[in-house]
Protein backbone atom coordinates (compact mmCIF):
# COMPACT_ATOMS: atom_id res chain seq x y z
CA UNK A 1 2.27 33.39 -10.47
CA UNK A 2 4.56 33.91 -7.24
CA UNK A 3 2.51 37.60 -6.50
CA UNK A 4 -1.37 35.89 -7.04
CA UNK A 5 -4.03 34.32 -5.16
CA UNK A 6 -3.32 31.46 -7.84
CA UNK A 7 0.19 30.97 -6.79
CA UNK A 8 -0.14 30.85 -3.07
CA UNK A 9 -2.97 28.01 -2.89
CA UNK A 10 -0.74 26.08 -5.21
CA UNK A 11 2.32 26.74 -2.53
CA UNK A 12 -0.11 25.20 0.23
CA UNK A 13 -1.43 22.79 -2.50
CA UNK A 14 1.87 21.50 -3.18
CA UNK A 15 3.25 21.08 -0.12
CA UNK A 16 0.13 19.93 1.43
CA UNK A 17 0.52 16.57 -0.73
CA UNK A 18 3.97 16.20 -0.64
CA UNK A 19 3.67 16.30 3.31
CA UNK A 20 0.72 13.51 2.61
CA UNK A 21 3.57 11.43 0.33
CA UNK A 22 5.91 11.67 3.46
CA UNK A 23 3.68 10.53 5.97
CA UNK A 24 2.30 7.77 3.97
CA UNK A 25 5.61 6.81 3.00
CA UNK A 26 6.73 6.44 6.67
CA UNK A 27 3.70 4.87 8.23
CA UNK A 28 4.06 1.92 5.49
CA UNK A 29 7.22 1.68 6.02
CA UNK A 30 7.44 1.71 9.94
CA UNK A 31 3.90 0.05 10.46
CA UNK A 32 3.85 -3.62 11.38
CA UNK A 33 2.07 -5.54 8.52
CA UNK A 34 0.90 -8.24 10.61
CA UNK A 35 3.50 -10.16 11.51
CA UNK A 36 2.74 -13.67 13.03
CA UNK A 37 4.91 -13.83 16.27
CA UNK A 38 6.80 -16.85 17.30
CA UNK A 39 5.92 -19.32 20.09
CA UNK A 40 7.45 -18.43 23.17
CA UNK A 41 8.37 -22.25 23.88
CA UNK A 42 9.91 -24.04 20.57
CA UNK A 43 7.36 -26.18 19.06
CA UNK A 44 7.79 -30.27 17.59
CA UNK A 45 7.23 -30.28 13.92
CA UNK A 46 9.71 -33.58 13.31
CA UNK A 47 6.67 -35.50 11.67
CA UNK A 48 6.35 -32.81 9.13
CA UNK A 49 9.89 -32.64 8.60
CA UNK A 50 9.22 -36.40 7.75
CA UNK A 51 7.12 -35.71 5.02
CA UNK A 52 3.61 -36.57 7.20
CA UNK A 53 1.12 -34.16 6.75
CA UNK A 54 -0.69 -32.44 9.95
CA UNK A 55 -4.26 -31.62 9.05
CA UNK A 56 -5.75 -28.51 10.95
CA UNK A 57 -8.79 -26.84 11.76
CA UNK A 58 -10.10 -22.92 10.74
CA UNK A 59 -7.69 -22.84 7.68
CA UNK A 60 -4.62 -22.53 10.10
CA UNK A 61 -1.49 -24.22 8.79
CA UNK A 62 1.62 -24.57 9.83
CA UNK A 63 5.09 -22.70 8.30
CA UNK A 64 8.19 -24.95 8.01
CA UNK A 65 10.62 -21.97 8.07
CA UNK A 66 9.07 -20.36 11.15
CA UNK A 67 8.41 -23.77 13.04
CA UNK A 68 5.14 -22.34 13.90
CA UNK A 69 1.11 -22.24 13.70
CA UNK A 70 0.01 -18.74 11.60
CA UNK A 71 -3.40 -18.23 11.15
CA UNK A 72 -5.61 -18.40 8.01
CA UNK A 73 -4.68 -15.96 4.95
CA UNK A 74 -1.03 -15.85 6.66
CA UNK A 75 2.08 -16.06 4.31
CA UNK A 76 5.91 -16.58 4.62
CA UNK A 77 8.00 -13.98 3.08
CA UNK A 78 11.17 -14.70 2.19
CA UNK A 79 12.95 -11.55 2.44
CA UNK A 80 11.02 -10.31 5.69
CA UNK A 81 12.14 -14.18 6.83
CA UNK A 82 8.57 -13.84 8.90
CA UNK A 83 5.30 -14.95 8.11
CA UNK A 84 2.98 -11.83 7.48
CA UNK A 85 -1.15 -11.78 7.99
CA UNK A 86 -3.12 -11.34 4.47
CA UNK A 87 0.67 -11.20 3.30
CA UNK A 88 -0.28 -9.28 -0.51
CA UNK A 89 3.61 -8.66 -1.87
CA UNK A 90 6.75 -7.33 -0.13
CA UNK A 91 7.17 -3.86 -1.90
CA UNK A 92 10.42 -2.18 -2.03
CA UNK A 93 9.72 1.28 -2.11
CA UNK A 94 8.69 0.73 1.34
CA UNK A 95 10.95 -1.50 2.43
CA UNK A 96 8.69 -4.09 4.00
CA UNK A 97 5.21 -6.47 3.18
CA UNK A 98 2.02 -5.01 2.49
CA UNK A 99 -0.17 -6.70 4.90
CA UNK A 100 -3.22 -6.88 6.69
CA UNK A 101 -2.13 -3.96 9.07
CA UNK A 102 -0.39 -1.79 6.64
CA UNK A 103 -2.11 -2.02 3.34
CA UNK A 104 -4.08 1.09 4.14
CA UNK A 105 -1.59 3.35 4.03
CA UNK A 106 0.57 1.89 0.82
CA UNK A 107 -2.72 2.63 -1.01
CA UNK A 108 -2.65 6.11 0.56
CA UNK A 109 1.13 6.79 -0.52
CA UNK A 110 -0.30 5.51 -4.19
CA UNK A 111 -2.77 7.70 -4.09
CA UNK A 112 -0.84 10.53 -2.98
CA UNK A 113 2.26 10.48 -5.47
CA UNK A 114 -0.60 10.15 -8.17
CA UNK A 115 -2.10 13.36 -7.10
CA UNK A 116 1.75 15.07 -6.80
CA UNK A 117 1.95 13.43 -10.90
CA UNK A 118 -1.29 15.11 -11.88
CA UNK A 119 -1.02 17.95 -9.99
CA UNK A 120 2.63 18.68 -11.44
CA UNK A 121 1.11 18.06 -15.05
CA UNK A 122 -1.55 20.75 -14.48
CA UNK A 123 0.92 23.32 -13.36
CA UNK A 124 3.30 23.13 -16.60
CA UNK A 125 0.04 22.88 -19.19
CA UNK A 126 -1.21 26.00 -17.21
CA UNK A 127 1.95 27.99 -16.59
CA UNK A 128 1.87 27.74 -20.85
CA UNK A 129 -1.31 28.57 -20.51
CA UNK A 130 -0.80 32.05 -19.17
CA UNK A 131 2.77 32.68 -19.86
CA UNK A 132 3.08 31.57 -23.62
CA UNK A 133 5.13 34.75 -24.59
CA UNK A 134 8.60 34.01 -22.80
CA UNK A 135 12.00 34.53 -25.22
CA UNK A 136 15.43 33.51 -25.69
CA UNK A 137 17.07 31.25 -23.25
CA UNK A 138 14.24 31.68 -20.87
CA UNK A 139 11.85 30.00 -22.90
CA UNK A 140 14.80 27.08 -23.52
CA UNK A 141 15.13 26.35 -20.15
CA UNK A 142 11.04 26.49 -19.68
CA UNK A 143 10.69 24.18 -21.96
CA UNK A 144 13.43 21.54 -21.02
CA UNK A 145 12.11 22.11 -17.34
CA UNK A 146 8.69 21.55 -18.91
CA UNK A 147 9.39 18.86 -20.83
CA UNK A 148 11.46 16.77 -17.92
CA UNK A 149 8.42 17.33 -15.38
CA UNK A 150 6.26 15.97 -17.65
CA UNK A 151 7.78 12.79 -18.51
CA UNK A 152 8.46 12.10 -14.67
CA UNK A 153 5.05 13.12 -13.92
CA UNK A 154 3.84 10.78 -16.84
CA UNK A 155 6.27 7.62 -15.61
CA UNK A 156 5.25 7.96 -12.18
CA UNK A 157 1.35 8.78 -12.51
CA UNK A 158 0.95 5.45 -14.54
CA UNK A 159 3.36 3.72 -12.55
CA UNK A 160 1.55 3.83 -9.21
CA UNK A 161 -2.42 4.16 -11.12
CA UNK A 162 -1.41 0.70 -12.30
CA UNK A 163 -0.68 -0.87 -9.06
CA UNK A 164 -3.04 1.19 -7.35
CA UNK A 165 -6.18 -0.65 -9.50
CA UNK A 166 -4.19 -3.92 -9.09
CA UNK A 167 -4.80 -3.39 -5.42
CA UNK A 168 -8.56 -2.25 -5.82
CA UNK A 169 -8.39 -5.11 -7.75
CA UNK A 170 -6.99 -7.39 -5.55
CA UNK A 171 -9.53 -5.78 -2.21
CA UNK A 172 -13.07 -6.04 -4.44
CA UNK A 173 -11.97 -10.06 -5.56
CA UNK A 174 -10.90 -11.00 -1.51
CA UNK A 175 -7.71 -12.02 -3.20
CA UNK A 176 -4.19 -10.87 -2.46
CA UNK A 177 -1.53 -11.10 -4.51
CA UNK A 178 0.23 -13.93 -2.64
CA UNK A 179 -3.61 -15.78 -2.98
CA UNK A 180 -3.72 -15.35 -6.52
CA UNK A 181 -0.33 -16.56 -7.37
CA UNK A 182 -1.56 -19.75 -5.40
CA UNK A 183 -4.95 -19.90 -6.54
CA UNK A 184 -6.63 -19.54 -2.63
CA UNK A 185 -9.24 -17.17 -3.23
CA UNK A 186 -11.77 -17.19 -0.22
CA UNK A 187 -14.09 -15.16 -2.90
CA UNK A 188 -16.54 -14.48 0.23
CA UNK A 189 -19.62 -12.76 -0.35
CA UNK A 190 -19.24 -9.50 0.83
CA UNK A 191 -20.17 -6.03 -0.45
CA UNK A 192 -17.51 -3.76 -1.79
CA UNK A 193 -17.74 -1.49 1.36
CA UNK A 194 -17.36 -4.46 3.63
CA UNK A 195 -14.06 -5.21 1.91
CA UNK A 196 -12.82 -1.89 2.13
CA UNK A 197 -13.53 -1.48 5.33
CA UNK A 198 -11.43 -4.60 5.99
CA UNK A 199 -8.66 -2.77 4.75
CA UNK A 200 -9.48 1.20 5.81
CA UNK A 201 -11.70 0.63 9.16
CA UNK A 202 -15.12 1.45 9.97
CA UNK A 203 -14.80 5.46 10.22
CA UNK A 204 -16.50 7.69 7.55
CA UNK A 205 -14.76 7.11 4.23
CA UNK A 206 -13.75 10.89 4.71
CA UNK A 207 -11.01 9.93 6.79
CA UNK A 208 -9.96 6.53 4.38
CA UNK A 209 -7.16 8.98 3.05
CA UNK A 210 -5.79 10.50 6.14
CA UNK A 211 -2.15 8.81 7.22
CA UNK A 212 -2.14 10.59 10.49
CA UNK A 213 -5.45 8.96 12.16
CA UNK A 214 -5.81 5.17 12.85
CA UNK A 215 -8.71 4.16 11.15
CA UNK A 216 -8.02 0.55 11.24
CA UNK A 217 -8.49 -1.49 14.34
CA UNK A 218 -6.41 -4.35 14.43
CA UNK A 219 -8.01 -7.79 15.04
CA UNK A 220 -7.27 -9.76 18.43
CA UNK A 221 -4.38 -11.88 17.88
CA UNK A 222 -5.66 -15.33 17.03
CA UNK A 223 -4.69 -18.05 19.62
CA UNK A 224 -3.18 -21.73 19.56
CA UNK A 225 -6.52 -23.04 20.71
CA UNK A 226 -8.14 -21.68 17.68
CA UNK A 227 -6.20 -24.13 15.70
């Protein structure tokens, strides 16, 4: 198909979404996830460390590993040795949390590499399709090629459907995966946009699926007085 019409969008098609998979990849991976910063002046938690429990206000709570105050939906993770905002797992294909700030574009790199599996899938049924007549050791090495592509596309295309609908999942019931472990589910009532918009921004859903614009605006940083 190298001298067609057919072949050349498939060039740009291609690398088109494997340029998507990069940039994905590396705004998940470099993004901040919402990471709770530290007090600037060491705080006095000794009565905790006593075993006496400090009741606060707004859902705030306080994180014995920090020493600090993080704000409502906030969770300690134990590898990132930080306490993340709306803290949903710490993944390592990317090498740090999914959080409030960066969940948007670990559902885009998801989305992405599924699109690379199905697209690669499509290409070997259709290259059959319209080359069924190759011979000898040609048709031995299309085949193994074939075969190989398929099974990676296959492993990887259910891999990352199945933890993209665990996220959907885990957006539509206000839960993340930290939450449901611990059974705190806010279970607000909000519409299915309104959540998603929590995670993708306000812009059109057009540009939901587009690494290189910032479609999310991050919240204010919550302050000690809101405690």
């Amino acid at each position: 198909m190298s001298d067609t019409l057919w072949g050349v969008l498939n060039v740009f098609l291609f690398n088109l979404i494997v340029f998507l998979i990069a940039a994905s990849h590396l705004r998940a991976v470099m993004s901040d996830p919402g990471i709770v910063p530290l007090p600037t002046t060491s705080l006095d938690f000794s009565d905790m460390h006593n075993g006496q429990k400090k009741e606060l206000s707004n859902g705030w709570s306080v994180c014995m590993k920090c020493e600090t105050y993080r704000p409502p939906r906030a969770h300690h993770c134990r590898i990132c040795r930080r306490c993340i905002r709306r803290m949903d797992h710490h993944c390592p294909w990317i090498n740090n949390c999914v959080g409030e700030f960066n969940q948007k574009y670990f559902m885009q790199f998801l989305f992405y590499v599924g699109m690379a599996a199905i697209h690669a899938t499509t290409m070997v049924i259709v290259s059959w399709i319209l080359d069924p007549g190759v011979q000898g050791d040609h048709k031995s090495l299309k085949l193994v090629h074939s075969i190989c592509l398929i099974i990676e596309s296959l492993l990887f295309g259910l891999f990352v459907i199945a933890i993209g609908c665990d996220q959907l999942s885990a957006i539509f019931n206000d839960e993340t995966g930290v939450e449901y472990v611990k059974k705190e589910g806010l279970h607000r009532n909000k519409s299915k946009l309104q959540l998603l918009q929590e995670v993708f921004g306000n812009s059109h859903p057009a540009m939901w699926l587009c690494p290189l614009v910032d479609t999310q605006q991050k919240k204010a940083t919550l302050s000690m007085h809101d405690v």
